[in-house]
C-alpha atoms as a PDB file:
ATOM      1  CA  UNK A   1      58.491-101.732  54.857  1.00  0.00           C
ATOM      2  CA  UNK A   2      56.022-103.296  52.619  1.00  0.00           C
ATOM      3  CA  UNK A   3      56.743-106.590  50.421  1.00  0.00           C
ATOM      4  CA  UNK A   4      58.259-107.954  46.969  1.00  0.00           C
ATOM      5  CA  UNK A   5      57.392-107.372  43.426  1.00  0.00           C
ATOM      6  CA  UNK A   6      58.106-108.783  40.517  1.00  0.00           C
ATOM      7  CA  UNK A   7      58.556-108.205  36.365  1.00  0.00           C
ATOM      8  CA  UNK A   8      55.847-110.568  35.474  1.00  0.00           C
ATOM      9  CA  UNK A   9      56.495-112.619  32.939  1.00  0.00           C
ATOM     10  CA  UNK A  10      52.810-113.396  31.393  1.00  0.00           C
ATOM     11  CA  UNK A  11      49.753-111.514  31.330  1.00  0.00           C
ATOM     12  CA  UNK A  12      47.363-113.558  33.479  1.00  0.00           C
ATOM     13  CA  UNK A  13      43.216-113.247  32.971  1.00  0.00           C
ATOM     14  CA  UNK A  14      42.306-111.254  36.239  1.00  0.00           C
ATOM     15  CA  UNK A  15      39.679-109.353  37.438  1.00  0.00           C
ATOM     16  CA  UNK A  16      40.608-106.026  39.435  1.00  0.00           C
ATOM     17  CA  UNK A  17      38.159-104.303  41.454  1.00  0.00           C
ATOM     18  CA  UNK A  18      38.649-101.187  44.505  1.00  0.00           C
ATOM     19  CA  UNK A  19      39.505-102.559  47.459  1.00  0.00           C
ATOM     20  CA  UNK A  20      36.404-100.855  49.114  1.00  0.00           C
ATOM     21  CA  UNK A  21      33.937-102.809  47.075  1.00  0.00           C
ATOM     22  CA  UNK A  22      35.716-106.239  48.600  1.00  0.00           C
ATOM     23  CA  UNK A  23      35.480-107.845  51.866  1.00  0.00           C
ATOM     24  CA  UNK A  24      38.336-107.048  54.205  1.00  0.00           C
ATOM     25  CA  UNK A  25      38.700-110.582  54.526  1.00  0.00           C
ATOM     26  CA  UNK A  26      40.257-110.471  50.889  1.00  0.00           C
ATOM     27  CA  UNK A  27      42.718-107.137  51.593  1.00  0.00           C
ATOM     28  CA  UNK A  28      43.584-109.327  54.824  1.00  0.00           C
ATOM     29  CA  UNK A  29      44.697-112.582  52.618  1.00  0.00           C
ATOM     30  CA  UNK A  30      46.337-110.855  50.436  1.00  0.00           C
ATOM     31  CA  UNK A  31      48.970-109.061  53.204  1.00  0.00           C
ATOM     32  CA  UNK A  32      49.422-112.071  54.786  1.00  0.00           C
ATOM     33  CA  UNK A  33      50.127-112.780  58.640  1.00  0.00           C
ATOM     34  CA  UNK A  34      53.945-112.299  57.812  1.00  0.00           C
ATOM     35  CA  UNK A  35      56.708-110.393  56.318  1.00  0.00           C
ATOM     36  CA  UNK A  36      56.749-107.348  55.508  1.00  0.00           C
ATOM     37  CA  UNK A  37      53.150-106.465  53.984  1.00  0.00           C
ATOM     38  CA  UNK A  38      51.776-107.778  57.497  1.00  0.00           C
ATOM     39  CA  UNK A  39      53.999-104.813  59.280  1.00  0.00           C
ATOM     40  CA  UNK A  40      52.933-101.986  57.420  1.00  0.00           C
ATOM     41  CA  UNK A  41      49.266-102.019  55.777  1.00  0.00           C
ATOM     42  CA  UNK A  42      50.374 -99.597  53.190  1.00  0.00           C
ATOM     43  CA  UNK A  43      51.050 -97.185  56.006  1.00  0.00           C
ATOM     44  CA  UNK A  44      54.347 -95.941  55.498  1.00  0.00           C
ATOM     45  CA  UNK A  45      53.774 -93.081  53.381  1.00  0.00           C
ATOM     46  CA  UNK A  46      50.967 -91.745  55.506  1.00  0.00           C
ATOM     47  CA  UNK A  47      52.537 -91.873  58.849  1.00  0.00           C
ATOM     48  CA  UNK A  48      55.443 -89.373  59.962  1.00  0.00           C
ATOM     49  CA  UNK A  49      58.955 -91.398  60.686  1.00  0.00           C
ATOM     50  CA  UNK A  50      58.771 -89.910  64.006  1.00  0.00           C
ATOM     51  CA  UNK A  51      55.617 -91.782  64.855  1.00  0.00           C
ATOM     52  CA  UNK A  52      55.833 -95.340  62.654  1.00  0.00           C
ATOM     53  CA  UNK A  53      57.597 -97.064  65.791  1.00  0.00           C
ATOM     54  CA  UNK A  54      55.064 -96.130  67.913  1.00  0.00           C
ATOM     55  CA  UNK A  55      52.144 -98.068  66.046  1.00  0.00           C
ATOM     56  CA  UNK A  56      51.961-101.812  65.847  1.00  0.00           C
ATOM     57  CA  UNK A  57      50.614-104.356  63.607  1.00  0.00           C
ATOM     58  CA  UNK A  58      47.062-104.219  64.537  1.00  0.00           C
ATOM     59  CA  UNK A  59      46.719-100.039  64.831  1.00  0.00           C
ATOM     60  CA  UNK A  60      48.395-100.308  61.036  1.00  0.00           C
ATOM     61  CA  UNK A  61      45.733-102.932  60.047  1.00  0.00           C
ATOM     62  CA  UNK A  62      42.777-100.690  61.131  1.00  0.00           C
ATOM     63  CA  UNK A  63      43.910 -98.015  60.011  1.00  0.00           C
ATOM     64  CA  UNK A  64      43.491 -98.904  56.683  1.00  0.00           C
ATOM     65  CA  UNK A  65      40.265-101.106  57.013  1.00  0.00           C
ATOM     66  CA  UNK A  66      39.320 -96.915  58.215  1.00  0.00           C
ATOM     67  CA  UNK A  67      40.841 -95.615  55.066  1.00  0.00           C
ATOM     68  CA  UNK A  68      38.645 -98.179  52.430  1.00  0.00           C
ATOM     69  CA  UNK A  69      35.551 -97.516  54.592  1.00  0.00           C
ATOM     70  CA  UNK A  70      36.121 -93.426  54.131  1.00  0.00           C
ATOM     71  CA  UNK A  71      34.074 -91.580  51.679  1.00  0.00           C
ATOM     72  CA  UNK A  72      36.089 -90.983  48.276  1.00  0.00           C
ATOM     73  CA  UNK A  73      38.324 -92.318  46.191  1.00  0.00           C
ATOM     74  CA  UNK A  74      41.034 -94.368  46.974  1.00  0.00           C
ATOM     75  CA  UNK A  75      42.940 -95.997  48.853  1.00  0.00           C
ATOM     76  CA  UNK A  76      43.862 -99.156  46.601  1.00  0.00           C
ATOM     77  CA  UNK A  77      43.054-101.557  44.546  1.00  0.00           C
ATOM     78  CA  UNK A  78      42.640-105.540  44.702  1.00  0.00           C
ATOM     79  CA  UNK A  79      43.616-108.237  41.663  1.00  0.00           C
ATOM     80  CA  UNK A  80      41.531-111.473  41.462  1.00  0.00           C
ATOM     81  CA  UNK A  81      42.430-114.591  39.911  1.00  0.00           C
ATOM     82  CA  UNK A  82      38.641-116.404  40.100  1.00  0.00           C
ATOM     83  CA  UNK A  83      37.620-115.768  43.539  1.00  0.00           C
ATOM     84  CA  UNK A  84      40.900-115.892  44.602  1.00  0.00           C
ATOM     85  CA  UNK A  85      42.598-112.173  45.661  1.00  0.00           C
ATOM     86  CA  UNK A  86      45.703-112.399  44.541  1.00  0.00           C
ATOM     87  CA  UNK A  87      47.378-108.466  44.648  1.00  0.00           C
ATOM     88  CA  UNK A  88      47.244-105.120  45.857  1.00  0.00           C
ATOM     89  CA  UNK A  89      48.219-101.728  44.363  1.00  0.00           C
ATOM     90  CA  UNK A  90      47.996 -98.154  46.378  1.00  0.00           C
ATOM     91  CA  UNK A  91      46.569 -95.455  44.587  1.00  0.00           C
ATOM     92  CA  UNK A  92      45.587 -92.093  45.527  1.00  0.00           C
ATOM     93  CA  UNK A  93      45.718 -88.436  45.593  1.00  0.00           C
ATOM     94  CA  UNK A  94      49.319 -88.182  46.232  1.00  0.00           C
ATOM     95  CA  UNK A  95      48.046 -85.689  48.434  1.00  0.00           C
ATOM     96  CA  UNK A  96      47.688 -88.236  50.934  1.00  0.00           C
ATOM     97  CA  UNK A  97      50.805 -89.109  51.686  1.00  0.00           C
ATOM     98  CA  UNK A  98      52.708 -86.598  53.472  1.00  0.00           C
ATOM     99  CA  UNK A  99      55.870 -88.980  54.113  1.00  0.00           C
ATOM    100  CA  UNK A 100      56.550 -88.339  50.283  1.00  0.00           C
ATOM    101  CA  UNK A 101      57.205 -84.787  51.255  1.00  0.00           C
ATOM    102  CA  UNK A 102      60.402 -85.544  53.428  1.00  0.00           C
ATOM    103  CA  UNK A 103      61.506 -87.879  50.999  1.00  0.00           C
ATOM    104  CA  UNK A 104      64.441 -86.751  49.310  1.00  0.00           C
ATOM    105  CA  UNK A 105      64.630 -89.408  46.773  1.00  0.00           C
ATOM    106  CA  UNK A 106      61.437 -88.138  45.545  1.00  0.00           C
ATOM    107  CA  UNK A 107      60.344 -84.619  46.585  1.00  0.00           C
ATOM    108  CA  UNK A 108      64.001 -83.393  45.197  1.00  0.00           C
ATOM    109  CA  UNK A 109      63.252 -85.103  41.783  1.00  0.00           C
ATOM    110  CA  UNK A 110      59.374 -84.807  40.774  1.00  0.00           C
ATOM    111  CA  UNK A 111      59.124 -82.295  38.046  1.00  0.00           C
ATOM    112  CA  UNK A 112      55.699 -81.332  40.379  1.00  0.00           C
ATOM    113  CA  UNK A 113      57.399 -80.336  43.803  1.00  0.00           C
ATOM    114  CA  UNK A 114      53.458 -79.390  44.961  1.00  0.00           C
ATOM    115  CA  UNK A 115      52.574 -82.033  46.911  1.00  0.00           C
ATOM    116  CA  UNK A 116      49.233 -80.555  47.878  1.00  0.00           C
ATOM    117  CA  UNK A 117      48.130 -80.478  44.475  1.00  0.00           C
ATOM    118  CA  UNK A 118      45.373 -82.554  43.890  1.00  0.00           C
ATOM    119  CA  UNK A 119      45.542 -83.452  40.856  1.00  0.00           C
ATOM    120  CA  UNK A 120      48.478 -85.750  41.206  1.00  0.00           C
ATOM    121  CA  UNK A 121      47.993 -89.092  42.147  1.00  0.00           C
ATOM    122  CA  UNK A 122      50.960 -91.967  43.295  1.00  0.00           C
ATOM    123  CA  UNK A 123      50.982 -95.635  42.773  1.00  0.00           C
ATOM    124  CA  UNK A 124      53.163 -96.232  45.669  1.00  0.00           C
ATOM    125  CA  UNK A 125      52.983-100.278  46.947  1.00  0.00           C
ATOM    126  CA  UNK A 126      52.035-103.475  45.143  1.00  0.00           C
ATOM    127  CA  UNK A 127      51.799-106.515  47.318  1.00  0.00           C
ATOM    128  CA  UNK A 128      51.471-109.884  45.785  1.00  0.00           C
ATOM    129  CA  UNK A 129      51.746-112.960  47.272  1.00  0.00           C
ATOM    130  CA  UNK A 130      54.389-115.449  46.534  1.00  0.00           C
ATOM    131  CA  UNK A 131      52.147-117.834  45.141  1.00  0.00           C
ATOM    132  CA  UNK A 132      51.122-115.451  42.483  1.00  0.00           C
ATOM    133  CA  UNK A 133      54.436-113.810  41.584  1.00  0.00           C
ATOM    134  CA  UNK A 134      55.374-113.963  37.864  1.00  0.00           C
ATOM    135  CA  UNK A 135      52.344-114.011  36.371  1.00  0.00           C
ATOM    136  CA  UNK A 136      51.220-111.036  35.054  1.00  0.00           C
ATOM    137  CA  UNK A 137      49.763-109.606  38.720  1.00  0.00           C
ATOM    138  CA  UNK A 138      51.811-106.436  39.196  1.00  0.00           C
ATOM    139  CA  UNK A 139      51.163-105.088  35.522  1.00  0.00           C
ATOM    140  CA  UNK A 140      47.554-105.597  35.651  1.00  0.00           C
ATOM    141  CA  UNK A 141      47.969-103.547  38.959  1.00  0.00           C
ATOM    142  CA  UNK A 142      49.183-100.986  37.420  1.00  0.00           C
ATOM    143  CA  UNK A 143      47.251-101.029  34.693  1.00  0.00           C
ATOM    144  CA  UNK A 144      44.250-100.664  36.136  1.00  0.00           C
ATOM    145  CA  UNK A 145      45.268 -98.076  38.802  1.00  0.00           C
ATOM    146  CA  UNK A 146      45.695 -95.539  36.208  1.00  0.00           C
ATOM    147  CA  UNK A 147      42.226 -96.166  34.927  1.00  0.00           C
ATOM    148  CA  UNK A 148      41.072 -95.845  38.543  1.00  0.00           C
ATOM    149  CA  UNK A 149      42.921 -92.422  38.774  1.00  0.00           C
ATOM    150  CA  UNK A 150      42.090 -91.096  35.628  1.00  0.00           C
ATOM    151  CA  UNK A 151      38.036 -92.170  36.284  1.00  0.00           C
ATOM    152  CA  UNK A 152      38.602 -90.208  39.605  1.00  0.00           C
ATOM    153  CA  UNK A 153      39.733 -86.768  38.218  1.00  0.00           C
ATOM    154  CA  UNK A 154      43.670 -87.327  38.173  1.00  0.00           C
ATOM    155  CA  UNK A 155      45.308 -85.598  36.181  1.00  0.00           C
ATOM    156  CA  UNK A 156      49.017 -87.382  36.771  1.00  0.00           C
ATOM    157  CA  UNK A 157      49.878 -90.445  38.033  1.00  0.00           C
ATOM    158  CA  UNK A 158      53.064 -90.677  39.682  1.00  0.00           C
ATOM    159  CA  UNK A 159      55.438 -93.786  40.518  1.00  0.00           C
ATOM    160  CA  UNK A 160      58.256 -94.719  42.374  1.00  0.00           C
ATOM    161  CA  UNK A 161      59.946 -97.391  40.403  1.00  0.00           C
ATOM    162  CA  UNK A 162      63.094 -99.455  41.054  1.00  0.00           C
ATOM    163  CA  UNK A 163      65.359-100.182  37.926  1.00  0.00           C
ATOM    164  CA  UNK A 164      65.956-103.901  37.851  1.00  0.00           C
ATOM    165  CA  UNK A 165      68.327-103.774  35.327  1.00  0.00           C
ATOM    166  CA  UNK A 166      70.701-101.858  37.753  1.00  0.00           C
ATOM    167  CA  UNK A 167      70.709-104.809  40.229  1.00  0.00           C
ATOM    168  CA  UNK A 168      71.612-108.554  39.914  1.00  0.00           C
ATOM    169  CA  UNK A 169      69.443-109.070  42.585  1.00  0.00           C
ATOM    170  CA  UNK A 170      66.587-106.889  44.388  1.00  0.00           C
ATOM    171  CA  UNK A 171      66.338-106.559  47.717  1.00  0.00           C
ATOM    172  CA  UNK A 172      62.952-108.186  48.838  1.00  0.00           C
ATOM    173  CA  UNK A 173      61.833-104.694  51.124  1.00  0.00           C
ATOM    174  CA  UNK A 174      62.828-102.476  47.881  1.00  0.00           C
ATOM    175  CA  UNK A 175      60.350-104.207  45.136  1.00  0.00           C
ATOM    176  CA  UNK A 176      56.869-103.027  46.923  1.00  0.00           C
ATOM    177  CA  UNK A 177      57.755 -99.637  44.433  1.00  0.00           C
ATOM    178  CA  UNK A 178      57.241-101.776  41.163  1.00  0.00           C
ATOM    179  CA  UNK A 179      59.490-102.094  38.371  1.00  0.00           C
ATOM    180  CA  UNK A 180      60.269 -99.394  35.839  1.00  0.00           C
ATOM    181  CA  UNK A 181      59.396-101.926  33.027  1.00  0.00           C
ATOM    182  CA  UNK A 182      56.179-101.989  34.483  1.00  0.00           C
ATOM    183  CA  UNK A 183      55.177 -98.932  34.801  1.00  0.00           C
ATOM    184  CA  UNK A 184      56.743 -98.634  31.448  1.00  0.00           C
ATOM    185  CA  UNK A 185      54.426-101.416  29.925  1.00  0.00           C
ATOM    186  CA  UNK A 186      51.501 -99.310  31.616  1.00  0.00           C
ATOM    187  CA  UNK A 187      52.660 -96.073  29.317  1.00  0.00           C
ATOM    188  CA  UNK A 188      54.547 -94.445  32.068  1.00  0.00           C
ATOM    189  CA  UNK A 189      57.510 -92.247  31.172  1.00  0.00           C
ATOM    190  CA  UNK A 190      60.583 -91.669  33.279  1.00  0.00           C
ATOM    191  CA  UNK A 191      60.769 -87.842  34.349  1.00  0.00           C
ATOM    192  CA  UNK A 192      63.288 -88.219  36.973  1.00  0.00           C
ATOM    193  CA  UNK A 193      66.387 -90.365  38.292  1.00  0.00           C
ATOM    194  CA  UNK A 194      67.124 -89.782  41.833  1.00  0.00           C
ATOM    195  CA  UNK A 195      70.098 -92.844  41.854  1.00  0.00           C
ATOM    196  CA  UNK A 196      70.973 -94.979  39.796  1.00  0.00           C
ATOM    197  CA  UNK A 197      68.024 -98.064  40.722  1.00  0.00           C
ATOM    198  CA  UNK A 198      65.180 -95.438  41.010  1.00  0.00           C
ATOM    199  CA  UNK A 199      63.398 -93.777  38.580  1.00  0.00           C
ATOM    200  CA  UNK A 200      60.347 -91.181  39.206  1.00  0.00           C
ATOM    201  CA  UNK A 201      57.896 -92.591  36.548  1.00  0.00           C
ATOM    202  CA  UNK A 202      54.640 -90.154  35.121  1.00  0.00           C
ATOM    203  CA  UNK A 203      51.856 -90.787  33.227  1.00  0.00           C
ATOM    204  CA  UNK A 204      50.257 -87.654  32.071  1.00  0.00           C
ATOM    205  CA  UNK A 205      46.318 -88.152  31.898  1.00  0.00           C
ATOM    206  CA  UNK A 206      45.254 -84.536  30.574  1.00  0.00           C
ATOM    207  CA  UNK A 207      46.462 -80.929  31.177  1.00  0.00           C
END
C-alpha cells in the first residue's frame, strides 16, 4: 500500500501547489526510493486487484508521471516547506478510482453509492516523509485539497479516514487514509462508520 500519516501537531508555514505545475523530480522525492509510497505511486485505487501484482515499481511510477501530464484536473497535490517538497495528497473526481467500487468498507457505507457521479471527489493518500511528520503537513494537505476540488467544480469531497483514537498504535500501511481529526480540522463531517477505526468523512461544497 501507500505510506504513514500523522495528527500533526503544529501548523507549519507551507506553500501547496498541483502536482502538475511541479517538476517530477519533486513528486519523485517526496515518495521516496523505499517503503511503501515507492510501491504504489498512488495507484491502488485506480488499478483492479486482479491486475496490481502484475505491475511493478517503475510501470506504477509512470503511470502517474502520465496522470499529472493529462489534461484536467487532478491527480494530487504537493506541500512545500521553502523549496523543499515535503507532502503529497490525492485528489480527484472520485470517479477515477474504480477500486473504491469493490471496496466494501466504503462503497457499502457512502451515503452517495454513485460512483460515476462526477461531482464527488476523494482525498484518498497523503504521503509525507518522515522527516516532515508532525508538523502541520497532512492538515495543510487537506486543507488545500478541498480548495482544489471545490475551484474544480466538486461538489463533495469524500475521505477515508482512520480513527486514531480507536488504536494505541497505527499500523504504518493504514495511515496513508489520514486521520479523522484531520479531516475534521479541515470541516469534514463523519457520514459513515464502516468499523470501528474507519470513518467515511464528507465535506459538502454546494448542492
Amino acid at each position: 500500500m501507500m505510506t504513514e500519516v500523522t495528527d500533526d501537531l503544529e501548523p507549519a508555514p507551507l506553500r501547496v501547489v498541483p502536482a502538475d505545475t511541479t517538476p517530477f523530480a519533486d513528486v519523485e522525492a517526496v515518495f521516496g526510493t523505499r517503503g511503501d509510497p515507492a510501491h504504489c505511486w498512488c495507484q491502488w485505487y485506480k488499478i483492479p486487484g486482479s491486475n496490481w501484482r502484475g505491475i511493478g515499481d517503475e510501470a506504477l511510477r509512470d503511470r502517474l508521471e502520465a496522470q499529472l501530464n493529462a489534461p484536467g484536473a487532478g491527480p494530487g497535490l504537493l506541500a512545500y516547506d521553502g523549496d523543499e517538497p515535503v507532502g503529497w495528497c490525492a485528489v480527484e473526481p472520485r470517479a477515477n478510482l474504480p477500486r473504491l467500487k469493490s471496496s466494501r468498507l466504503i462503497a457499502g457505507h457512502t451515503p452517495n453509492p454513485d460512483f460515476d457521479e462526477p461531482g464527488i471527489w476523494s482525498i484518498s493518500c497523503f504521503v509525507v516523509p518522515r522527516a516532515y511528520r508532525r508538523r502541520g503537513v497532512g492538515r495543510a494537505l487537506a486543507e488545500a485539497a478541498v480548495e482544489f476540488a471545490r475551484a474544480n467544480g466538486a461538489r463533495i469531497v469524500e475521505g477515508y479516514a482512520i480513527d486514531a483514537t480507536k488504536h494505541e498504535k497505527i499500523p504504518a500501511a493504514d495511515l496513508f487514509h489520514g486521520t479523522v481529526s484531520m479531516f475534521a480540522d479541515a470541516g469534514f463531517t463523519e457520514v459513515g462508520r464502516p468499523n470501528a477505526d474507519r470513518a467515511i468523512m464528507q465535506l459538502r461544497l454546494r448542492d
